[in-house]
Structure formats: structure tokens, C-alpha cells
N, C-alpha and C. Protein backbone atom coordinates (compact mmCIF):
# COMPACT_ATOMS: atom_id res chain seq x y z
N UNK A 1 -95.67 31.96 -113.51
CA UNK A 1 -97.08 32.28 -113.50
C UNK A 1 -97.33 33.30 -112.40
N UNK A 2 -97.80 34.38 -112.62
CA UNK A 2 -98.11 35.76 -112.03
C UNK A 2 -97.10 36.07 -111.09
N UNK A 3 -96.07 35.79 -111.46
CA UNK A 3 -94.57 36.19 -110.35
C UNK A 3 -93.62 35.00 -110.10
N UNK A 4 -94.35 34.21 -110.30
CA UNK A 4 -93.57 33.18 -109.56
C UNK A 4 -92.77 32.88 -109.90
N UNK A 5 -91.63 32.28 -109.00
CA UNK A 5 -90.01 31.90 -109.21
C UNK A 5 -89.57 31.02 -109.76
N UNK A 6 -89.09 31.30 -110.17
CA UNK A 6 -88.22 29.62 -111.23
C UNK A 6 -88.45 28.76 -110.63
N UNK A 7 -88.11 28.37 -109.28
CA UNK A 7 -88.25 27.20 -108.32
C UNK A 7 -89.76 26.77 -108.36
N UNK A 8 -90.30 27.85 -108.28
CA UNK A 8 -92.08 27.59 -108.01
C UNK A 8 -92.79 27.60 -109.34
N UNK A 9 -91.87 27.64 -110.51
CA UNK A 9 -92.17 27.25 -111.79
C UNK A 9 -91.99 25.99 -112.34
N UNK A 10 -90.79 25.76 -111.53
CA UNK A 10 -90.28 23.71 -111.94
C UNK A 10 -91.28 23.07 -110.98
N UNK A 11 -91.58 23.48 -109.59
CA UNK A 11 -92.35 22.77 -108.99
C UNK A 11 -93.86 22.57 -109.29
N UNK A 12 -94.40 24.08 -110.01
CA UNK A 12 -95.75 23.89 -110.48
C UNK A 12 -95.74 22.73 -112.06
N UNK A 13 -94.95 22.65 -112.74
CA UNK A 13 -94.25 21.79 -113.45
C UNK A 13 -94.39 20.29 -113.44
N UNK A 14 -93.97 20.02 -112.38
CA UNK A 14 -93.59 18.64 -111.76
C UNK A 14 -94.74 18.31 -111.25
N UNK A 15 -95.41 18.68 -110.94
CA UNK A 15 -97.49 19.04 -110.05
C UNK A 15 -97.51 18.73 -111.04
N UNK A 16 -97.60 19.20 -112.07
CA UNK A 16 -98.43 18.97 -113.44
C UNK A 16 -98.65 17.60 -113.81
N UNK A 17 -97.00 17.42 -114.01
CA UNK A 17 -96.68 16.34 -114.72
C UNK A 17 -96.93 14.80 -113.69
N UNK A 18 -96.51 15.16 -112.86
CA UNK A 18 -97.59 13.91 -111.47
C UNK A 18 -98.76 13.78 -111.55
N UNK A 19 -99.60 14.89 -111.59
CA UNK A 19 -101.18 14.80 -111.69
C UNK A 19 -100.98 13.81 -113.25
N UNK A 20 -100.64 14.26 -114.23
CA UNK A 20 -100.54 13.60 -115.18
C UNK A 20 -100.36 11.63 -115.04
N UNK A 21 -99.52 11.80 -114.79
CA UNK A 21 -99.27 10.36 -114.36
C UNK A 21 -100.14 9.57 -113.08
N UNK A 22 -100.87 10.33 -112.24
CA UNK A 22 -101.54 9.67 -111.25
C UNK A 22 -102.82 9.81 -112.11
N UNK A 23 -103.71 10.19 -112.79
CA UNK A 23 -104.60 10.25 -113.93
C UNK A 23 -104.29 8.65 -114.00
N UNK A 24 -103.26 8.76 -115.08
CA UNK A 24 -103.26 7.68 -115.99
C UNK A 24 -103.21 6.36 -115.32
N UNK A 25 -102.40 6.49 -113.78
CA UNK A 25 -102.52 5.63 -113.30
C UNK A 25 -104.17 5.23 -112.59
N UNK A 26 -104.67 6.07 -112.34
CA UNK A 26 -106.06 5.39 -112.21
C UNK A 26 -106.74 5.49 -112.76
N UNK A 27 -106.83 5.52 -114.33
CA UNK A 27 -107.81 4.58 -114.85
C UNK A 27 -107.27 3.29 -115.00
N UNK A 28 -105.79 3.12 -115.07
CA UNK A 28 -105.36 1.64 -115.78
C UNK A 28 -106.02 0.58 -114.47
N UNK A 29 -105.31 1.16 -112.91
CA UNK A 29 -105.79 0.65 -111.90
C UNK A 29 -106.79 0.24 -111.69
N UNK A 30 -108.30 1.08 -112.13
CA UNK A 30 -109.55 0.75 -112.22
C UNK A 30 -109.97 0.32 -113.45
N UNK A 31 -109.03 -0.32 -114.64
CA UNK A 31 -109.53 -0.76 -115.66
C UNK A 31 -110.59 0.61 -116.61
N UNK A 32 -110.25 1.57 -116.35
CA UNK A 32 -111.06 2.46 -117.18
C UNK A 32 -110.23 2.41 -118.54
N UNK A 33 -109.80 1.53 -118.91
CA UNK A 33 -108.80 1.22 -120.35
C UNK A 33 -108.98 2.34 -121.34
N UNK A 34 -110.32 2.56 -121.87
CA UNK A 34 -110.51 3.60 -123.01
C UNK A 34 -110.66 5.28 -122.03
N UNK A 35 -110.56 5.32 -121.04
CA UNK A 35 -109.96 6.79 -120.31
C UNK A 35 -108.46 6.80 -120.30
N UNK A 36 -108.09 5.71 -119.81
CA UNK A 36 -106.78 5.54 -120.06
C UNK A 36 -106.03 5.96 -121.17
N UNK A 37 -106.31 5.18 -122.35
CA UNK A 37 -106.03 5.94 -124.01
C UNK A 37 -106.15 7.20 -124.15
N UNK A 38 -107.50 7.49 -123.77
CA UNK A 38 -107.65 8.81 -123.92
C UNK A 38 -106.49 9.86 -122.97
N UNK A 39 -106.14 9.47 -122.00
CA UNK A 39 -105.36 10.36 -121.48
C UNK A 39 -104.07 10.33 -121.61
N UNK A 40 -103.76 9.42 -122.50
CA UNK A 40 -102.35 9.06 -122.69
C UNK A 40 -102.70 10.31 -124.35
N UNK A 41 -103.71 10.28 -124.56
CA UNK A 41 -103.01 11.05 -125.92
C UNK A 41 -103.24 12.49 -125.85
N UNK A 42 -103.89 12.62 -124.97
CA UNK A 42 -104.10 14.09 -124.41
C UNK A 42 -102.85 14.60 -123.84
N UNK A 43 -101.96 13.48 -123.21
CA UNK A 43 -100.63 13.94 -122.51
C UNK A 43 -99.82 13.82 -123.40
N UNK A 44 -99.70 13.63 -124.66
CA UNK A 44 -98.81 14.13 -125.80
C UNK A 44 -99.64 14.87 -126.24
N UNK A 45 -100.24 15.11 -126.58
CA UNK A 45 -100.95 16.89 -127.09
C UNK A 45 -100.30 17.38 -126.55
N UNK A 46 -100.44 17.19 -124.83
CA UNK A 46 -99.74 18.50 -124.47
C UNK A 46 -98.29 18.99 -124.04
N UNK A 47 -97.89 17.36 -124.43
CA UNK A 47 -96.21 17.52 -124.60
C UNK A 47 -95.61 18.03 -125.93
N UNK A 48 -96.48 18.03 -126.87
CA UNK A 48 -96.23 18.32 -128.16
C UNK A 48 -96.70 19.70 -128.17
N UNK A 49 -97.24 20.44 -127.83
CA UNK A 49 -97.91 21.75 -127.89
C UNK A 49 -96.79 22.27 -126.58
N UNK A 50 -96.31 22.27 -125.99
CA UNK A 50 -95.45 22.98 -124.84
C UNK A 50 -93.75 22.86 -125.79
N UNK A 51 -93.76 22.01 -126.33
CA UNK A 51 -92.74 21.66 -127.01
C UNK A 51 -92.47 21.74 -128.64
N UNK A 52 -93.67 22.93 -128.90
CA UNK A 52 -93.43 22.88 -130.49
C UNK A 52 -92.18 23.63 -130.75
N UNK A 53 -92.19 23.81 -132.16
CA UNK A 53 -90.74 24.89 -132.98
C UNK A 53 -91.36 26.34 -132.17
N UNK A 54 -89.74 26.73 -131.78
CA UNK A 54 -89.56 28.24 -131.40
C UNK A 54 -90.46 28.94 -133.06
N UNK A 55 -91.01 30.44 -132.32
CA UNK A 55 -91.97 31.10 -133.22
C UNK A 55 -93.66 30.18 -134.18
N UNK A 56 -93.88 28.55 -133.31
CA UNK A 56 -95.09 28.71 -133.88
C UNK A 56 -95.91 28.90 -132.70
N UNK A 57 -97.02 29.44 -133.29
CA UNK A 57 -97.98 30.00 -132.35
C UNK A 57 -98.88 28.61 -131.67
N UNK A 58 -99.08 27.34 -132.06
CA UNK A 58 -99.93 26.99 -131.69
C UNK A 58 -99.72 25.16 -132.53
N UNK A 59 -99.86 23.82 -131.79
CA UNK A 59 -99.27 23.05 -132.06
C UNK A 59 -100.42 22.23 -133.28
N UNK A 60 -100.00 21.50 -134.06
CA UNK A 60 -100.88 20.41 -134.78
C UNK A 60 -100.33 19.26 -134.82
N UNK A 61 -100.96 18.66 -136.38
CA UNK A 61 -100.97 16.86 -136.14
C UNK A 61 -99.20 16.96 -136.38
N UNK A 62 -98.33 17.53 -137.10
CA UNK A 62 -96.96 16.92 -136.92
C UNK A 62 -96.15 17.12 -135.85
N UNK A 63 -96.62 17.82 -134.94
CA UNK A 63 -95.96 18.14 -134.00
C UNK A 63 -96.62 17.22 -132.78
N UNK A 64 -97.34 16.80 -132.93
CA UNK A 64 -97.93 14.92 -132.24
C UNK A 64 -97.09 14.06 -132.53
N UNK A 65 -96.90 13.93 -133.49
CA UNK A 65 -96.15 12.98 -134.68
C UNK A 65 -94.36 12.77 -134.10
N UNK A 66 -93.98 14.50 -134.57
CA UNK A 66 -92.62 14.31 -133.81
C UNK A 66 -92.68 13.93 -132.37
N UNK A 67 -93.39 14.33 -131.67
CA UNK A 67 -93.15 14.28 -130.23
C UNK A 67 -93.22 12.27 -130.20
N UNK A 68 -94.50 11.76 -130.48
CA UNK A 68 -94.76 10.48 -129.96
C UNK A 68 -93.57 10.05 -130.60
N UNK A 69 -92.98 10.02 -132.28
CA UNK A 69 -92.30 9.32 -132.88
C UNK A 69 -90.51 8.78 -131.90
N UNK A 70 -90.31 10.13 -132.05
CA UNK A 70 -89.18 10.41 -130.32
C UNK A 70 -89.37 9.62 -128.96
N UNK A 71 -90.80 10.04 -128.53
CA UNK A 71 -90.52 9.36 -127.01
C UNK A 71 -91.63 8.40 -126.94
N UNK A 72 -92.39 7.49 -127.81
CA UNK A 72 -93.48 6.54 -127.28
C UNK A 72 -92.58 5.10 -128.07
N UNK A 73 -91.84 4.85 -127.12
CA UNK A 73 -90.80 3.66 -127.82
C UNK A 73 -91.15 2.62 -126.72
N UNK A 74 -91.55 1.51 -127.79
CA UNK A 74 -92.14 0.33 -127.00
C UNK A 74 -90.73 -1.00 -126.68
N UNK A 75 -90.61 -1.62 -125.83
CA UNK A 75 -89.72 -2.48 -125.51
C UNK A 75 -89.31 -2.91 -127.17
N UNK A 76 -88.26 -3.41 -127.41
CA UNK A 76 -88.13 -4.32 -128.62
C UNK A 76 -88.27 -3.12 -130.19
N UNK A 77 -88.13 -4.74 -131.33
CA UNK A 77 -88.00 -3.70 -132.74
C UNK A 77 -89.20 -3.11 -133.21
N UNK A 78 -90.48 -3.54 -132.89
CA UNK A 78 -91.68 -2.80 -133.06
C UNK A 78 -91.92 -1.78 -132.52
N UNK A 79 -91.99 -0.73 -133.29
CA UNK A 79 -92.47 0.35 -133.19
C UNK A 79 -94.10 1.14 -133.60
N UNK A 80 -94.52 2.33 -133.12
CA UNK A 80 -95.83 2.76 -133.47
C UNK A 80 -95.67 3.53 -134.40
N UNK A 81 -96.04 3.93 -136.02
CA UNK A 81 -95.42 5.35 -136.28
C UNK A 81 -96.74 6.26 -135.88
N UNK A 82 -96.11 7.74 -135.70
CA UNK A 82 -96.68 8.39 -135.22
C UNK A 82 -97.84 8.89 -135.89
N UNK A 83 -98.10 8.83 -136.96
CA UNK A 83 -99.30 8.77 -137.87
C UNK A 83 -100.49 7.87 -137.49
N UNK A 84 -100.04 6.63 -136.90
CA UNK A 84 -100.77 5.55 -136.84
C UNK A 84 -101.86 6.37 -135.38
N UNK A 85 -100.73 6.49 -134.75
CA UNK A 85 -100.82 7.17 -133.16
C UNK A 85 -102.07 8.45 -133.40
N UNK A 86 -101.70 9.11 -134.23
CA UNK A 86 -102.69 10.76 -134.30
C UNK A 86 -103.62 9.53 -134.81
N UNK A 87 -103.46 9.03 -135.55
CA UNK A 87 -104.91 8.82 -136.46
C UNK A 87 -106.03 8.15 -135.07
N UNK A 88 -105.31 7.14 -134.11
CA UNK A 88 -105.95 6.84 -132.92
C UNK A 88 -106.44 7.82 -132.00
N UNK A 89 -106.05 8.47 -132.10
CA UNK A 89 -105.99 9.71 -131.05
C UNK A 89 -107.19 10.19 -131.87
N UNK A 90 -107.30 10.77 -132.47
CA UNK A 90 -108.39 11.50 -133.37
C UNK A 90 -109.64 10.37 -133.00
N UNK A 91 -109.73 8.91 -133.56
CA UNK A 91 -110.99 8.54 -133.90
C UNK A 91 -111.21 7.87 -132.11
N UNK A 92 -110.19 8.25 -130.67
CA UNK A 92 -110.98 8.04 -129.33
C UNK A 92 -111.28 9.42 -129.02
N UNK A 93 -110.63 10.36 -129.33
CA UNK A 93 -111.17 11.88 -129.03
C UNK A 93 -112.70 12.44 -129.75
N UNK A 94 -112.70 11.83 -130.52
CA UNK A 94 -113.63 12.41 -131.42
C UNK A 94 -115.24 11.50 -131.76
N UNK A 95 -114.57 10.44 -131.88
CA UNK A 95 -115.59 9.16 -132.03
C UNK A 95 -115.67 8.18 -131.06
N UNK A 96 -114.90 8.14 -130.27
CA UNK A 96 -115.13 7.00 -128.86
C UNK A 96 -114.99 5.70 -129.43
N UNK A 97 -114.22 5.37 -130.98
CA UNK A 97 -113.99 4.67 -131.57
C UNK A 97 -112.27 4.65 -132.01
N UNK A 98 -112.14 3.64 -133.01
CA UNK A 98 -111.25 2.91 -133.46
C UNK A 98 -110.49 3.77 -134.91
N UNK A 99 -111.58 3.92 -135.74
CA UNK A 99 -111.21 4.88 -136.85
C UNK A 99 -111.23 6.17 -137.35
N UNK A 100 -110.37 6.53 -137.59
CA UNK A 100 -110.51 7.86 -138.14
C UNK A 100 -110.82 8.77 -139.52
N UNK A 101 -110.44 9.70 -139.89
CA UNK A 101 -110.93 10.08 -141.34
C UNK A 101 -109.39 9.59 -141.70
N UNK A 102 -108.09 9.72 -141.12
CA UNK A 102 -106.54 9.56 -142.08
C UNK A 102 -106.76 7.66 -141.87
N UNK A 103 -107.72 7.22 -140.77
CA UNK A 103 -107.61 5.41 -141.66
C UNK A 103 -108.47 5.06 -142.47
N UNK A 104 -109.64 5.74 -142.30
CA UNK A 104 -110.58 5.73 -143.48
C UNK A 104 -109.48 6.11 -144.98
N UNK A 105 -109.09 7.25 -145.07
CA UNK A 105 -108.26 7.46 -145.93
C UNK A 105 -107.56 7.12 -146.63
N UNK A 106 -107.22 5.42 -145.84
CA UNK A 106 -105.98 4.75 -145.87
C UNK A 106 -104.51 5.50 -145.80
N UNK A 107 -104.28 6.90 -144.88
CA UNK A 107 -103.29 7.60 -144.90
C UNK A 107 -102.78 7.01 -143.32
N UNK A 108 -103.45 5.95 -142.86
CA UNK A 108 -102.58 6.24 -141.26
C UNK A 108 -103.93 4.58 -140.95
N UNK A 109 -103.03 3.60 -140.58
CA UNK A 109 -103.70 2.45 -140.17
C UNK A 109 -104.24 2.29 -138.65
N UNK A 110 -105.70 1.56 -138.66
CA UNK A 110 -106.41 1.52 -137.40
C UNK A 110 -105.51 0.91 -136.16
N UNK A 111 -105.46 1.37 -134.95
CA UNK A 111 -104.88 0.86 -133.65
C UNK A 111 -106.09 0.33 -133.18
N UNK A 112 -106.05 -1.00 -132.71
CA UNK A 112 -106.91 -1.77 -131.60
C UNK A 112 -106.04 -1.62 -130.26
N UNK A 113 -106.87 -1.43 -129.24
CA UNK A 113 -106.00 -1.70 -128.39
C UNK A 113 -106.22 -3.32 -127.20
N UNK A 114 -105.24 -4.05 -126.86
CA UNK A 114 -105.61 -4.90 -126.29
C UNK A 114 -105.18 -4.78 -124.58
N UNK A 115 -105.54 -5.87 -123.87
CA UNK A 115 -105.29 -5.68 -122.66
C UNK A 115 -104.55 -6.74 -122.38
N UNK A 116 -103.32 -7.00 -122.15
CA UNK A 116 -102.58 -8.12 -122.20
C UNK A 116 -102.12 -9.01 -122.95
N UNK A 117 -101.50 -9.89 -123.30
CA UNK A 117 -100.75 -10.83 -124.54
C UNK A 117 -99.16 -10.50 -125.03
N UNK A 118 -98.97 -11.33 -125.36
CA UNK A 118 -97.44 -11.24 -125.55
C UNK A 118 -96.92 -10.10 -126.36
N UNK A 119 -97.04 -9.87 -127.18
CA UNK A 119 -96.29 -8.89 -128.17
C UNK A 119 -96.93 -7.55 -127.96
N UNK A 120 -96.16 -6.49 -127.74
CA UNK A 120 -96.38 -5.23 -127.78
C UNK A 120 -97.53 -4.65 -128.89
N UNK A 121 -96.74 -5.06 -130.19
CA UNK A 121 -97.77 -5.22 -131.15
C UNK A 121 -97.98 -6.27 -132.00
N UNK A 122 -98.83 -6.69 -132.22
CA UNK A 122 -99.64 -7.59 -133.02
C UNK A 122 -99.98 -7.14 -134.38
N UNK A 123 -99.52 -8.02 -135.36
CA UNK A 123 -99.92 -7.80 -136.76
C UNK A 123 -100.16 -8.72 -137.58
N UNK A 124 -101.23 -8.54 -138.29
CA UNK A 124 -101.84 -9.68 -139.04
C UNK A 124 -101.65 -9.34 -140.29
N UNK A 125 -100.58 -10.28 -141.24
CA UNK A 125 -100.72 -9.95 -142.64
C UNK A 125 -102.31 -9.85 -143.55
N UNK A 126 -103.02 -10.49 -143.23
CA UNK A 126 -104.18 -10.91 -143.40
C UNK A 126 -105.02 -9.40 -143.36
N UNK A 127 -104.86 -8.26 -142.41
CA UNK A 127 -105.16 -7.06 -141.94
C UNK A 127 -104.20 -6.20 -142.19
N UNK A 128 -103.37 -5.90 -143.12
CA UNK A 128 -102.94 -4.75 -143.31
C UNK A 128 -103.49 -3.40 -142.74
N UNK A 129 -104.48 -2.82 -142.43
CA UNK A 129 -104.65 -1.46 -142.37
C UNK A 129 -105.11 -1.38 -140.89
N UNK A 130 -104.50 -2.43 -139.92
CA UNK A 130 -105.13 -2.49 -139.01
C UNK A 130 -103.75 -2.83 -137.79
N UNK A 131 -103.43 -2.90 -136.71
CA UNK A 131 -103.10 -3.97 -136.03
C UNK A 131 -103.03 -3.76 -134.46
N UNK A 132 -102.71 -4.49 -133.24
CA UNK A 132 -103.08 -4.23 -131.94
C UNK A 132 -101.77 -3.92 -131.07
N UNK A 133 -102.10 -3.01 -130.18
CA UNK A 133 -101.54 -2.85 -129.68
C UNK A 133 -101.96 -2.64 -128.03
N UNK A 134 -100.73 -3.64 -127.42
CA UNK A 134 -100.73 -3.54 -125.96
C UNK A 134 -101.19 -2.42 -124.96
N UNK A 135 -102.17 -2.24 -124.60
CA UNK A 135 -102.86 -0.94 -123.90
C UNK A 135 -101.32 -0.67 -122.95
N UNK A 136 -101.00 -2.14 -121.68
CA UNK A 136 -100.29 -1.27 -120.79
C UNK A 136 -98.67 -1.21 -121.86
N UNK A 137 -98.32 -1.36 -122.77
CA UNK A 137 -97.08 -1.10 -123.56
C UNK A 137 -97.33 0.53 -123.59
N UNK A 138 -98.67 0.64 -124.42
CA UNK A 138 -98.51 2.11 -124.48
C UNK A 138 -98.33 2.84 -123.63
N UNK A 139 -98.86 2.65 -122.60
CA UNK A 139 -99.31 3.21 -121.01
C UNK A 139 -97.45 3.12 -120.87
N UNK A 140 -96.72 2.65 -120.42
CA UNK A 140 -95.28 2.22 -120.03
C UNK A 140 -94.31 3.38 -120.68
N UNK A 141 -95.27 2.97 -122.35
CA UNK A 141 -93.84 3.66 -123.25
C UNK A 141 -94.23 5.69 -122.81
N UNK A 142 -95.30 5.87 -122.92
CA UNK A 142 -95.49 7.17 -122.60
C UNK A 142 -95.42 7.54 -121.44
N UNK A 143 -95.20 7.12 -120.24
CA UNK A 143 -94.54 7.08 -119.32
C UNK A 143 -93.13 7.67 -118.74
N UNK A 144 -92.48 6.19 -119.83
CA UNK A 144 -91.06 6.44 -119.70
C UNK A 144 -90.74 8.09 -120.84
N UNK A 145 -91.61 7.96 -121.60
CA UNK A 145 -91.33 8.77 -122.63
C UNK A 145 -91.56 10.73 -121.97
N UNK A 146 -92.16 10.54 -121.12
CA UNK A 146 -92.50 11.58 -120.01
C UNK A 146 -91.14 12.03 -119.45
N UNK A 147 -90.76 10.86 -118.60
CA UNK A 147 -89.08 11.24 -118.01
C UNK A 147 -88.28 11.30 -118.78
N UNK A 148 -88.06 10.40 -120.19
CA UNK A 148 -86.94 10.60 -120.96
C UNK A 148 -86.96 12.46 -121.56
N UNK A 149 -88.55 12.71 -121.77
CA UNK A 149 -88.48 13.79 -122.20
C UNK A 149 -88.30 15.24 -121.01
N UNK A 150 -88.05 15.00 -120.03
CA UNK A 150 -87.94 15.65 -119.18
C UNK A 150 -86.20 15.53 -118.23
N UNK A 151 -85.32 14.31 -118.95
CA UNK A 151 -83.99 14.49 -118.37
C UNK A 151 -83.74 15.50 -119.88
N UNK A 152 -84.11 14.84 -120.50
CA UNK A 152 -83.16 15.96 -121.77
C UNK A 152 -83.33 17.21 -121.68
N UNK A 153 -84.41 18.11 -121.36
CA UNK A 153 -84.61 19.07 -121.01
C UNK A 153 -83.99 19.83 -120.05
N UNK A 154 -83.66 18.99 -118.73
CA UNK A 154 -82.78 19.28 -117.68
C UNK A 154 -81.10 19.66 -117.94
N UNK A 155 -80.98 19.12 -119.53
CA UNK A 155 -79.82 19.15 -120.35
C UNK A 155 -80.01 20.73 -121.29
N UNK A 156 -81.16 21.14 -121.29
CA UNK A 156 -81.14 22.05 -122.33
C UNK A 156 -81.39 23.36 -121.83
N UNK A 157 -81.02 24.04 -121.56
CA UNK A 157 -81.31 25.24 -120.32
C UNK A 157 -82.47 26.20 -121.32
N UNK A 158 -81.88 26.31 -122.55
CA UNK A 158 -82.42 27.61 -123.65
C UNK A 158 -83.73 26.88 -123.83
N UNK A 159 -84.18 25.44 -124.35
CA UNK A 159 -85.26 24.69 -124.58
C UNK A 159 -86.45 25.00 -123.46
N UNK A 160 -85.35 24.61 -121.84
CA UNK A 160 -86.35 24.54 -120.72
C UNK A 160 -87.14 25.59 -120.40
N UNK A 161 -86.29 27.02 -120.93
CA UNK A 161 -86.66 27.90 -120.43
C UNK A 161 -88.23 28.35 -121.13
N UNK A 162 -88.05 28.02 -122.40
CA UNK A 162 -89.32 27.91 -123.77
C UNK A 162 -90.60 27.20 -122.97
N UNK A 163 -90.32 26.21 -122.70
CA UNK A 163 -90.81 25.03 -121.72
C UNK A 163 -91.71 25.93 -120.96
N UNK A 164 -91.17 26.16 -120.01
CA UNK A 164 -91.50 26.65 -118.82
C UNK A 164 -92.39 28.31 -118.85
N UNK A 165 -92.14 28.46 -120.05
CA UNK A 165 -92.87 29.97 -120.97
C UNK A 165 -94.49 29.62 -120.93
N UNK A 166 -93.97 28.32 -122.55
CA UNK A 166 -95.96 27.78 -122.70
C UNK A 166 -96.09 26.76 -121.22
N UNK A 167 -95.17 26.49 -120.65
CA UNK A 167 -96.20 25.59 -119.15
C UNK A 167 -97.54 26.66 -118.55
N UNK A 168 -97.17 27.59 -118.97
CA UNK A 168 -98.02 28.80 -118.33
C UNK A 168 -99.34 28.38 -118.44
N UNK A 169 -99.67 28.09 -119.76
CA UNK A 169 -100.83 27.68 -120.75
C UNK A 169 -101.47 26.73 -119.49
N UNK A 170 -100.82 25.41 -119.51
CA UNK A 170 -101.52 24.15 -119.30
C UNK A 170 -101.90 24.04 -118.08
N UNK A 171 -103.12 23.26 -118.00
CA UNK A 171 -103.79 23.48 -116.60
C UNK A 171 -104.02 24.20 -115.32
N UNK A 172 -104.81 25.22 -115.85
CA UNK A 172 -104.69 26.66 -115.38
C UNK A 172 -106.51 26.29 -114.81
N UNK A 173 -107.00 25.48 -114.68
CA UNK A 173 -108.00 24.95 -113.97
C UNK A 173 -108.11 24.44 -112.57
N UNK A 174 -106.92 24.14 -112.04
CA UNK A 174 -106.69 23.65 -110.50
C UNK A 174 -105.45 24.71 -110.63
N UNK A 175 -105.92 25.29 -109.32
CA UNK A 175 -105.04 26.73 -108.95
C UNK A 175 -104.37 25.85 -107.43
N UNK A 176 -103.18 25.85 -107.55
CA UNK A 176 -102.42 25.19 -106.26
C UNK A 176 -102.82 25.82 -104.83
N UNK A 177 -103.10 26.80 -104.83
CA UNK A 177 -102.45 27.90 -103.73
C UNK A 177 -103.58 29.30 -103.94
N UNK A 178 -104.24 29.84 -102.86
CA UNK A 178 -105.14 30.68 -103.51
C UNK A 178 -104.59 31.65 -104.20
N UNK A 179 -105.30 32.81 -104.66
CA UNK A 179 -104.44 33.95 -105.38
C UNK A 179 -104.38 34.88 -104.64
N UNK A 180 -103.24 35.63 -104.40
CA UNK A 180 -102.72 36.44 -103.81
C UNK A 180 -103.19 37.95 -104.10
């Protein structure tokens, strides 16, 4: 970003991605639960949009999809699919609610989210188009899914470098350092 060095490109990087995670950590801390959600899916937007296919210009819903499907892996055999995930994401971004137009649709089933209880996720045969899921599971899995997605990268030199191209983009609202 306007000169700056590789070094001062991984480090503006790593700023990022901390602010990211100290966010998330205080809303969970202060119980702001539905800021919380919300910023957990904003931080795959924008892991999915920094990380789309070489030559597209600009990220959408499958490229949410791949990203969460890959790295939002909850302890154990239950999993989220990533459909379920956008469709949540859409109806707290948009509606400050639960449903969306793909669960209305019946193309992508409603996420509740809960605050504690045993199982990551919860499913009620009884509720098919519906079922709950552990606020801090999610919070954990996107987390870990943050670093997992950030050693592999450390593995991919040609990927990182892509990376570190669109990082340019993201949060260009808090300027570290004045401008020169």
C-alpha cells in the first residue's frame, strides 16, 4: 500500500487480522451476541473476497460458501453447510433476523443461534428447515479457521502474494501511520 514493503505489508496484514479478532472478541466478552454474528460473517466476506479465483473481479455467495465450507469446522461430525451459513449471514446483515429469501425459498435452512448447551449443533427432526447452532462454536470455528487459513498461505508463496494484492482493498478506514 503506497510503497510499502513486503514486511510492512504482512504486518499491515496481521493489524488487520487482530483488529479482526479483538472485534469479535468484544462483543462475545460483552455479550453483544448478535454483533458478534454479525462480525463473524463479515470476516468471511472478507476472507472470501481477498481469496477469490485468480481473474474474478469481485467476490459473491459461492465464494462465501467455499471459503466457510473449508475453514468454519466445528469440533466433531456436525458440520454447517455453507449455504446454510450465507443464507444466515444475509437474513443478520440485512434483516437483523433469522431468515432469509434462500430459507424462505427452502434453498438453504434457518440458523438459530444459541448461547451455550451441549452440542455444537442442535437438530430437531420435528424442524427440518431449521436448526441451532452454538454462538461460541461458531465464534471458535472461525477463529481457528482464520489461522488455519493463514498457515496455508504461509505455504503458498504465488497465493500469498494474490493475498496481499486485494489486502490493499480492506480496511482502508483506519490509516496506521499518518501519510507521508
Amino acid at each position: 500500500m503506497w510503497g510499502a514493503s513486503e514486511d510492512e505489508e504482512r504486518q499491515r496484514i496481521a493489524d488487520v487480522i487482530r483488529r479482526i479478532r479483538r472485534n469479535v472478541a468484544v462483543t462475545w466478552d460483552n455479550e453483544c451476541w448478535e454483533a458478534c454474528a454479525i462480525l463473524i460473517f463479515v470476516g468471511i466476506d472478507t476472507m472470501a473476497a481477498i481469496d477469490r479465483p485468480v481473474g474474478k473481479e469481485t467476490a459473491d455467495r459461492s465464494d462465501f460458501i467455499a471459503w466457510a465450507e473449508k475453514y468454519i469446522v466445528l469440533d466433531g461430525p456436525r458440520q454447517v453447510p455453507g449455504i446454510d451459513l450465507y443464507a444466515s449471514r444475509c437474513a443478520h446483515l440485512h434483516t437483523y433476523g433469522s431468515q432469509s429469501k434462500l430459507s424462505r425459498e427452502g434453498r438453504a435452512r434457518v440458523v438459530m443461534f444459541a448461547i451455550g448447551g451441549q452440542d455444537h449443533v442442535h437438530e430437531n427432526p420435528k424442524v427440518p428447515d431449521a436448526f441451532i447452532l452454538r454462538l461460541d462454536s461458531f465464534k471458535d470455528a472461525f477463529l481457528n479457521g482464520l489461522a488455519h487459513y493463514f498457515e496455508e498461505l504461509g505455504r503458498d508463496p504465488k497465493r500469498a502474494k494474490l493475498v496481499h494484492e486485494r489486502f490493499v482493498d480492506v480496511n482502508q478506514l483506519l490509516v496506521p501511520a499518518p501519510i507521508k
